[in-house]
Protein backbone atom coordinates (compact mmCIF):
# COMPACT_ATOMS: atom_id res chain seq x y z
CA UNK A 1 98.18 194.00 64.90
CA UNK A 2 98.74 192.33 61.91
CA UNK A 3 102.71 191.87 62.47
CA UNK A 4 101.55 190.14 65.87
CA UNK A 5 99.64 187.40 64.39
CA UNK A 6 101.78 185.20 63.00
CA UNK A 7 104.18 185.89 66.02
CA UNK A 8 101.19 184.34 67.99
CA UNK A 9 100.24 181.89 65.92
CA UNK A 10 103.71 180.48 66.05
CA UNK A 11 103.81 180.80 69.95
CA UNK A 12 100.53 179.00 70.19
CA UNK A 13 101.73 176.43 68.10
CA UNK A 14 104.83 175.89 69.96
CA UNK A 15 102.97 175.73 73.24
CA UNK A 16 100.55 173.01 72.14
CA UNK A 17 103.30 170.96 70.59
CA UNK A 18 105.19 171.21 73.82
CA UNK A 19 102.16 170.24 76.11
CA UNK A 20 101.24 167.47 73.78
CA UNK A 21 104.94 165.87 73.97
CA UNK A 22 104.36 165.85 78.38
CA UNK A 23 103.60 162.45 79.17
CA UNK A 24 100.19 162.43 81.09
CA UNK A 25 100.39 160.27 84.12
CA UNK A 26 97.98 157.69 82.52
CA UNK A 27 100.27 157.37 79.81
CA UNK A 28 103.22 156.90 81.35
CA UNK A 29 104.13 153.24 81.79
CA UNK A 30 103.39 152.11 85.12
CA UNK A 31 104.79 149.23 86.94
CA UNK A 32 102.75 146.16 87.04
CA UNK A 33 101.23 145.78 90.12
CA UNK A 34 101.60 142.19 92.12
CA UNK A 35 98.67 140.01 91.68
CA UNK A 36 96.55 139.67 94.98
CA UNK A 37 95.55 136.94 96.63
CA UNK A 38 91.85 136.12 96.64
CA UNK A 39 90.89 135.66 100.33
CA UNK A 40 89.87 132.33 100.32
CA UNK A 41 93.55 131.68 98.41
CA UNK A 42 95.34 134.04 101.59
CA UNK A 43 92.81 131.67 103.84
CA UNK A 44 94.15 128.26 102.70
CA UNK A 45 97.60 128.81 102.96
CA UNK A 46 97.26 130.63 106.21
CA UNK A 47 95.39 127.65 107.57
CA UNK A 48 98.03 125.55 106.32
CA UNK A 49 101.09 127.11 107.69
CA UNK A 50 99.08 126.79 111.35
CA UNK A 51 98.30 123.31 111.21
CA UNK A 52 101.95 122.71 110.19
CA UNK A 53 102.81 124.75 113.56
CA UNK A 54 100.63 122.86 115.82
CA UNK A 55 102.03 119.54 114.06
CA UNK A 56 105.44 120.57 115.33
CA UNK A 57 104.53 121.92 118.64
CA UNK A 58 102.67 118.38 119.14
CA UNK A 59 106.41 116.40 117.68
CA UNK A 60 108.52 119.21 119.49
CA UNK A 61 109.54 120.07 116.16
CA UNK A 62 111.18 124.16 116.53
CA UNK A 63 112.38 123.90 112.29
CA UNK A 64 108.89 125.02 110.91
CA UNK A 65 108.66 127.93 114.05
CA UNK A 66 111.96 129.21 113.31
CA UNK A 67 111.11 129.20 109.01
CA UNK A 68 107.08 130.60 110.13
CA UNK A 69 107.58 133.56 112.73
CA UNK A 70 109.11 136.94 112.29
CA UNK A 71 112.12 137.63 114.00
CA UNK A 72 110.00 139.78 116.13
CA UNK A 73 106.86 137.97 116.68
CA UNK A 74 105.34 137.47 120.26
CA UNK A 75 102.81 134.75 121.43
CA UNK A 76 100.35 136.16 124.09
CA UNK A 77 98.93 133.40 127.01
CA UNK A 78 98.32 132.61 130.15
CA UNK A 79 101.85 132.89 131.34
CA UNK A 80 102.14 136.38 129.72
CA UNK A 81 104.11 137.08 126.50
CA UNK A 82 106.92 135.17 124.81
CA UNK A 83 109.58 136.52 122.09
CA UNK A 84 109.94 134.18 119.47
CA UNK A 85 113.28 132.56 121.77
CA UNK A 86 111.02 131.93 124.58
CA UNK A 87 108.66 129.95 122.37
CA UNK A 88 111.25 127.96 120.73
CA UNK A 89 112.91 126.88 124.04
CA UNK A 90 109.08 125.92 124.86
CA UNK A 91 108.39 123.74 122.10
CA UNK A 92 111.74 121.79 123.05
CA UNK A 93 111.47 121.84 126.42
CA UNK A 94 108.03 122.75 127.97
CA UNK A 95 106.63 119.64 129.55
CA UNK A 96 103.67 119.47 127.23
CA UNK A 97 102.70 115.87 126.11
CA UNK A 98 100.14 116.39 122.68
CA UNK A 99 98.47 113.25 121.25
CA UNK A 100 96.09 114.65 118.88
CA UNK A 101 94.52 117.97 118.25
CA UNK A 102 92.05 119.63 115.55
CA UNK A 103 91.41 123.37 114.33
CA UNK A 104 88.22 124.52 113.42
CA UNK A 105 85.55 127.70 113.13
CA UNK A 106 88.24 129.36 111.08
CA UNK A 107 87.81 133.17 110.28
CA UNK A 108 90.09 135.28 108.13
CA UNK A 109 90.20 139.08 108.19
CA UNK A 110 92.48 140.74 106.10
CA UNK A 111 94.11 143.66 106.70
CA UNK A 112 95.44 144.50 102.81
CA UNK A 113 96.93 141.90 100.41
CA UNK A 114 100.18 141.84 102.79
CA UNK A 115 98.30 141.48 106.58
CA UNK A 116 95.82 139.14 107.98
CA UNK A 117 94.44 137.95 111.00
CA UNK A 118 93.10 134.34 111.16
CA UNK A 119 91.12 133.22 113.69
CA UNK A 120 89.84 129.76 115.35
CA UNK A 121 89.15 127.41 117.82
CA UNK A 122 91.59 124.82 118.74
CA UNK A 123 91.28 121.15 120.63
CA UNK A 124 94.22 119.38 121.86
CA UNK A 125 94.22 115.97 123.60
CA UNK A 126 97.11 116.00 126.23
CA UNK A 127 98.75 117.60 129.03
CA UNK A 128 101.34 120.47 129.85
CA UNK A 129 102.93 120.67 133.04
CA UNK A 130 101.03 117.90 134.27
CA UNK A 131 97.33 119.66 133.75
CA UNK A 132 94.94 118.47 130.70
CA UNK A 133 95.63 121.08 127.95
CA UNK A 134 92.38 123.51 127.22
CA UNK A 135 90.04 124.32 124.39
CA UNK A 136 91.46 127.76 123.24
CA UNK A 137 90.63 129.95 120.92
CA UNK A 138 93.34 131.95 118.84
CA UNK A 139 94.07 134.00 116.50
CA UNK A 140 97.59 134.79 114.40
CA UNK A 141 98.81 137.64 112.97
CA UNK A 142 100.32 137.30 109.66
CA UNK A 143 102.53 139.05 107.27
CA UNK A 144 103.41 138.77 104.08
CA UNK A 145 107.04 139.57 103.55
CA UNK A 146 109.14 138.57 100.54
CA UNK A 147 105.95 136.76 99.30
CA UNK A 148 106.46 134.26 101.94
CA UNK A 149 103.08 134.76 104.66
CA UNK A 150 105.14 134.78 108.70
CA UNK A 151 103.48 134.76 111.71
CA UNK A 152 104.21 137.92 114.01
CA UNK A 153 102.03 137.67 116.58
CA UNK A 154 99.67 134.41 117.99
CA UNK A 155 97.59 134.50 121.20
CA UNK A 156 95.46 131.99 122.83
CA UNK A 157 92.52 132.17 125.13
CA UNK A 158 90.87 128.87 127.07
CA UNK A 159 87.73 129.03 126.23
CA UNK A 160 84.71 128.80 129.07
């Protein structure tokens, strides 16, 4: 037994020093994680970028669309929904005649620091297709992708 003991003594010994030399996943450098938004941060900017939309929908303005929605992004309304093409030729060429308009009752929900949905009422003053242009209320999807915030889905609903 006694031959044994220092036998064990060094395997014991060379068994700790080997656990001790594994990294433990707290110790192990981790990459920095990207700062987060605070949600009323995410909530300015997003209310921002959709004033700056319905600034060029009202000048027929398709530059800040084209920079703002995914290439994917659909718009939901009363004529159905629209791929990002069909609201471009719209802007251009859709008959609608804005003077002034105003957002308010915003609400943003967020979905994670890369997702939100912001919601609110909107008021234009001015006609499309002949017929005064409703109250609606909508909400837009957005997305944060390359740190830029795009809009990938908008719908609007007249309100009552």
């Amino acid at each position: 037994m006694k031959r044994y003991l220092p036998l064990a003594a060094l395997l014991l010994l060379a068994f700790a020093s080997v656990s001790f030399a594994q990294p433990t996943p707290s110790a192990s450098p981790s990459p920095k994680p990207k700062p987060v938004m605070s949600k009323a941060r995410i909530q300015k900017t997003l209310i921002a970028a959709e004033t700056k939309l319905w600034e060029a929908f009202k000048n027929k303005d398709p530059k800040p669309f084209k920079a703002t929605l995914t290439a994917d992004s659909v718009g939901v309304g009363e004529m159905g929904v629209e791929s990002k093409a069909d609201l471009l030729k719209e802007i251009v060429s859709g008959g609608c005649d804005i003077k002034s308009f105003s957002l308010s009752d915003f609400k943003l929900t967020t979905v994670d620091g890369n997702a939100a949905v912001l919601t609110y009422k909107g008021v234009s003053e001015g006609t499309c297709g002949g017929k005064a242009i409703p109250t609606v209320w909508a909400s837009t999807v957005y997305v944060r992708r390359g740190g830029k915030w795009l809009a990938v889905a908008h719908q609007e609903t007249p309100a009552k």
